[in-house]
Protein backbone atom coordinates (compact mmCIF):
# COMPACT_ATOMS: atom_id res chain seq x y z
CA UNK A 1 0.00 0.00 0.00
CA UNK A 2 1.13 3.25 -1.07
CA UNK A 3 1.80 5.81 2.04
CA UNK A 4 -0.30 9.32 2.34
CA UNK A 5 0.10 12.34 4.20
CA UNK A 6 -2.81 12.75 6.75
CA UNK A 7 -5.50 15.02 5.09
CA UNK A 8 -5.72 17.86 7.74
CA UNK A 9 -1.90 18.09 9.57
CA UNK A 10 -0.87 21.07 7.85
CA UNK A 11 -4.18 23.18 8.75
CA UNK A 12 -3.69 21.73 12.36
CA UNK A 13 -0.09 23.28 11.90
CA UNK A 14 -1.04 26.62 10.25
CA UNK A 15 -3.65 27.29 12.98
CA UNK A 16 -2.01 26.54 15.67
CA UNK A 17 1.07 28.75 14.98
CA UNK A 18 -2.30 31.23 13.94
CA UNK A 19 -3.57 30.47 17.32
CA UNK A 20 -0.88 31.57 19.03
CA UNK A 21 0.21 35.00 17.05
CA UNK A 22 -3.51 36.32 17.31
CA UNK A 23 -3.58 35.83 20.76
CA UNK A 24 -2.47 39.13 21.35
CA UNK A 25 -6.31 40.27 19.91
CA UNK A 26 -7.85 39.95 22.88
CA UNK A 27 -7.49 36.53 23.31
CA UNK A 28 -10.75 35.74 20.78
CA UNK A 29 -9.06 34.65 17.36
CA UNK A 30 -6.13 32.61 19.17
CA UNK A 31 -9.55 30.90 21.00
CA UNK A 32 -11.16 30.32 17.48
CA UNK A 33 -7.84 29.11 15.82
CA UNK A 34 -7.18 26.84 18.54
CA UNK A 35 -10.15 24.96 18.95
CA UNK A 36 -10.64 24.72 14.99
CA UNK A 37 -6.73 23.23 15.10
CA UNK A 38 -7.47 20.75 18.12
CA UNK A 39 -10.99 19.48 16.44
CA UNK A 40 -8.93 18.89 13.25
CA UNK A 41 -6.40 17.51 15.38
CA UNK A 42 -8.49 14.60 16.47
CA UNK A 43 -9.95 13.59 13.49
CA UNK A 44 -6.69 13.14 11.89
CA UNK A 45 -5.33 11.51 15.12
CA UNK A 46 -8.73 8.83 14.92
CA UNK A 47 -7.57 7.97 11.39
CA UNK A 48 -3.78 7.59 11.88
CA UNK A 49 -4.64 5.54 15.02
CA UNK A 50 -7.16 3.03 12.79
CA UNK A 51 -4.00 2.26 10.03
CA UNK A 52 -0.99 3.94 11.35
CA UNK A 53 0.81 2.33 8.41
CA UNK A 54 -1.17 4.44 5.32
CA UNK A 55 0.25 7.51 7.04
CA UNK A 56 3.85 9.67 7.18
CA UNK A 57 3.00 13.21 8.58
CA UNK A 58 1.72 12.24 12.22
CA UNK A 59 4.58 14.84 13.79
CA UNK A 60 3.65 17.72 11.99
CA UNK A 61 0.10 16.68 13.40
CA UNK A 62 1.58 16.35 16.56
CA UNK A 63 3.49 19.45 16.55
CA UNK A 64 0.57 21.11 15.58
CA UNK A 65 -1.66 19.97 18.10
CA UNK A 66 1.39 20.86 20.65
CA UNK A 67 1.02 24.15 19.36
CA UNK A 68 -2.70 24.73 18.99
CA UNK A 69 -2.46 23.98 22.86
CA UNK A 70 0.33 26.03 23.90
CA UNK A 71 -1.62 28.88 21.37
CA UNK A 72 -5.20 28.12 23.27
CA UNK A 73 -3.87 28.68 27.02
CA UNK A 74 -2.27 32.20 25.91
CA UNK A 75 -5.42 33.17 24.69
CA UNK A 76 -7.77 32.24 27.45
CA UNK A 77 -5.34 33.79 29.54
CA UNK A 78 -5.25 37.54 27.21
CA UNK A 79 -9.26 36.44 27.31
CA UNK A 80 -9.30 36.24 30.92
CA UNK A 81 -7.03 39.14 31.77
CA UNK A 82 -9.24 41.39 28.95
CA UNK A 83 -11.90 40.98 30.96
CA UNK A 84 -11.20 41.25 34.52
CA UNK A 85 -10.28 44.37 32.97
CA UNK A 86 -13.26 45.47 31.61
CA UNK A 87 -15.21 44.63 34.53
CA UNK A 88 -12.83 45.88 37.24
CA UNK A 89 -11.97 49.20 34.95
CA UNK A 90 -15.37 49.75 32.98
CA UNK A 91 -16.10 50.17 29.20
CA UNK A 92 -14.35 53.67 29.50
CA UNK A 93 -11.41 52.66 31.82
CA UNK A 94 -10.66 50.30 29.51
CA UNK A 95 -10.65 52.45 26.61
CA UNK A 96 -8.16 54.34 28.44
CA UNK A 97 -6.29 51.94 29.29
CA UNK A 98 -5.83 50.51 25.84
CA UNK A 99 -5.11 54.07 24.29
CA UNK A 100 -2.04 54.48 27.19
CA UNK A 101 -0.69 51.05 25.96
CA UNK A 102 -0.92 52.35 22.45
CA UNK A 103 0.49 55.29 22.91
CA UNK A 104 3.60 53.70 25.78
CA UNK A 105 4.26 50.90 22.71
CA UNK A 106 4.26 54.20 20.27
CA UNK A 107 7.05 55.87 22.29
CA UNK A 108 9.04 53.10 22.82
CA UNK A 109 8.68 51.97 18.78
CA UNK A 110 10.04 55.55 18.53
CA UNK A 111 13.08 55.80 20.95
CA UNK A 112 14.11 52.34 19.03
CA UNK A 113 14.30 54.02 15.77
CA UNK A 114 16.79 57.51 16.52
């Protein structure tokens, strides 16, 4: 029997390493990425388990689920600290609060450049 590449490893990859660079956006597209990457992740895990033989790319499906994870916890935790946030500060403390980060990362993107 010829060998094949599981269907969905590379997704599982892409969105995992997706998972974990959005999850500076609040914490909502790393959450969406991650979960998308882990359900993908088990399917293609229940297949290579029923004829581990027909398939070559199980550690990029590993790695990928490895990442989708590591991706997931950062965002719950951005999630999580987002809003405590907005419930401790309110909707226009943390407005402010954002626009002061802005501004801080501004300043310091600045004093890196002269």
């Amino acid at each position: 029997m010829e060998q094949r590449k599981l269907p969905n490893a590379t997704a599982v990859l892409v969105l995992g390493i997706l998972s974990i660079i959005t999850c500076c956006c609040f914490g909502i597209f790393g959450i969406i990425f991650g979960v998308i990457a882990l359900v993908l992740a088990n399917k293609d895990l229940k297949l290579y388990r029923e004829n581990p033989e027909l398939y070559t790319n199980y550690s990029n499906l590993n790695t990928g689920k490895i990442i989708a994870i590591i991706g997931l916890c950062l965002s719950v935790i951005v999630f999580l600290k987002c809003l405590y946030d907005f419930i401790v500060l309110g909707p226009e403390g943390f407005q402010q609060a954002m626009e002061e980060f802005s501004k801080a990362y501004e300043q310091g993107k600045r004093s890196q450049q002269k």
